[in-house]
C-alpha atoms as a PDB file:
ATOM      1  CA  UNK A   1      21.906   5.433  -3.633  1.00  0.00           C
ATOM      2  CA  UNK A   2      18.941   7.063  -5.052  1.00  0.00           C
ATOM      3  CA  UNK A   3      17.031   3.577  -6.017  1.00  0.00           C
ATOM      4  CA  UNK A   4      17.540   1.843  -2.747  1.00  0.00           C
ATOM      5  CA  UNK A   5      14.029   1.967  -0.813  1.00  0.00           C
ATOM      6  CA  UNK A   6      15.452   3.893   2.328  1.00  0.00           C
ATOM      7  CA  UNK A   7      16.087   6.592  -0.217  1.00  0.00           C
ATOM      8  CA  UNK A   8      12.398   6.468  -1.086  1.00  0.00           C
ATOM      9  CA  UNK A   9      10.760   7.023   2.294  1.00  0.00           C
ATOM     10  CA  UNK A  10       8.980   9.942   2.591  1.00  0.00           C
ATOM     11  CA  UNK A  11       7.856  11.023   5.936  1.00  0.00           C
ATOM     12  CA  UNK A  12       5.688  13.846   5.084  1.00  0.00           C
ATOM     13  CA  UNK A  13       3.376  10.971   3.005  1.00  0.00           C
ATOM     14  CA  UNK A  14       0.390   9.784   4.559  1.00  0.00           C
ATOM     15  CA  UNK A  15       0.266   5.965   5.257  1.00  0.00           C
ATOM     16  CA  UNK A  16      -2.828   3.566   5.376  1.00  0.00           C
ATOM     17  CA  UNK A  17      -3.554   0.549   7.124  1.00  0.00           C
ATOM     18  CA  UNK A  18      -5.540  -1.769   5.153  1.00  0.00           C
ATOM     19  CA  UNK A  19      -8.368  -1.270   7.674  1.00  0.00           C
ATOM     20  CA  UNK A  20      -8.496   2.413   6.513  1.00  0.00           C
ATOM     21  CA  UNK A  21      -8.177   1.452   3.122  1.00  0.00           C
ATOM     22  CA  UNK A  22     -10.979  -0.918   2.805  1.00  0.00           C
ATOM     23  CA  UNK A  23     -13.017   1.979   4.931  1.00  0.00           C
ATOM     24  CA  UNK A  24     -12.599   4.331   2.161  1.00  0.00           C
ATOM     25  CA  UNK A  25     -12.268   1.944  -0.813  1.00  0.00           C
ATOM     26  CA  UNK A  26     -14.886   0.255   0.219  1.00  0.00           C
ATOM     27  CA  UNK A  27     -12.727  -3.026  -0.018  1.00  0.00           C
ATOM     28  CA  UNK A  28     -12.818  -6.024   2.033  1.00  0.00           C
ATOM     29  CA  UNK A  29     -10.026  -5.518   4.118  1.00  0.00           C
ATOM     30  CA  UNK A  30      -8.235  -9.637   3.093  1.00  0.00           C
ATOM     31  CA  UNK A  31      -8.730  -7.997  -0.121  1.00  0.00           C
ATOM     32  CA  UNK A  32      -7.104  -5.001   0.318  1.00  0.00           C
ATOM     33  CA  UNK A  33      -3.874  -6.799   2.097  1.00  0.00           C
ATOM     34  CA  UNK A  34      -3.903  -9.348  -1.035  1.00  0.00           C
ATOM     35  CA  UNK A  35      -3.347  -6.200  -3.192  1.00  0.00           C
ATOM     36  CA  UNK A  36      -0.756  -4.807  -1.478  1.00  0.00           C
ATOM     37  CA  UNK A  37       1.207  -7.095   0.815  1.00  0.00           C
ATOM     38  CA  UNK A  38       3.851  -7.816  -1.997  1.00  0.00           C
ATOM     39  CA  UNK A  39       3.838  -4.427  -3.661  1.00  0.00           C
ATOM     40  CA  UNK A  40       6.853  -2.348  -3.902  1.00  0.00           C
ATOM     41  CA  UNK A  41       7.140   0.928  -1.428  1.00  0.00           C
ATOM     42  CA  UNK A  42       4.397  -0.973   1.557  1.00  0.00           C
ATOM     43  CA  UNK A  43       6.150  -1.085   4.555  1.00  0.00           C
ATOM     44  CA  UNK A  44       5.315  -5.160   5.847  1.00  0.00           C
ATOM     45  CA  UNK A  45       6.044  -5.702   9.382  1.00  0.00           C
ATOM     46  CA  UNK A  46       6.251  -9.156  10.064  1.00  0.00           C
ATOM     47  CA  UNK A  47       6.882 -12.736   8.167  1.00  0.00           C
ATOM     48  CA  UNK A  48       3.639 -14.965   8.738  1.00  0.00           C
ATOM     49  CA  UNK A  49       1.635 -12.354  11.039  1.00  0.00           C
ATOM     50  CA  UNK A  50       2.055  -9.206   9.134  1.00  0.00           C
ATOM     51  CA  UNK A  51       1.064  -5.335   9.835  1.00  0.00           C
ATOM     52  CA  UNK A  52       1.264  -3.056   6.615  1.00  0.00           C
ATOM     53  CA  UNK A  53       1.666   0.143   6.162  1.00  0.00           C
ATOM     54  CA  UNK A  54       0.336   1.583   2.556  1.00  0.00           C
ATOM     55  CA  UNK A  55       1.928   4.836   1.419  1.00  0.00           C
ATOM     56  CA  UNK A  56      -0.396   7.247  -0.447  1.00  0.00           C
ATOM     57  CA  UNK A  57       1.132   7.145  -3.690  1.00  0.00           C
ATOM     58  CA  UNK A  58       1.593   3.502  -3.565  1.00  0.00           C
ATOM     59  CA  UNK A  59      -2.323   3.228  -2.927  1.00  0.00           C
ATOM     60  CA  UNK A  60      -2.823   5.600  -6.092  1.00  0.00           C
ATOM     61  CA  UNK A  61      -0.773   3.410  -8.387  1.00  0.00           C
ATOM     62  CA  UNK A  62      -2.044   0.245  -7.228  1.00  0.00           C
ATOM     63  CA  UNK A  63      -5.766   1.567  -7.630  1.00  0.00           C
ATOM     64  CA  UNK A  64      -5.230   3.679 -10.982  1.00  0.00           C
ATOM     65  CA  UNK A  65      -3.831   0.288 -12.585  1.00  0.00           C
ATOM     66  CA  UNK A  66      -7.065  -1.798 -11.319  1.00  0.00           C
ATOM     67  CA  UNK A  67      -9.351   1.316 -13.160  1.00  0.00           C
ATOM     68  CA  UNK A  68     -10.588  -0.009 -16.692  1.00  0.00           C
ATOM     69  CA  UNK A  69     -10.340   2.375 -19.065  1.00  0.00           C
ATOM     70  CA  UNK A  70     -12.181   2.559 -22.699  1.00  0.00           C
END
């Protein structure tokens, strides 16, 4: 079952809160959890009160496809 999302979990990848996100982004952190909180490969904790968890390369994607490029 290599495209199931169990199959994707990586343990050895660093993941963010959106609190350390904004930190280093230097993001709101509401806008940081409207970025991510239905993206693909972010662990979401939670139905109306949420905790997410932001896997490195999931924060590289999301942030290389907001960069504007000439």
């Amino acid at each position: 079952m290599p495209d199931s999302p169990v199959a994707q979990v990586t343990f050895d990848e660093p993941d963010f809160t959106p609190q350390e996100l904004a930190k280093l982004k230097k993001f709101h952190v509401s806008k940081i959890i409207r970025l991510f909180r239905d993206e693909p490969g972010v662990l979401r904790i939670g139905k109306t009160h949420f905790t997410l968890r932001i896997p490195r390369r999931v924060a590289e994607r999301v942030f290389a496809s907001l960069t504007v490029t000439k």
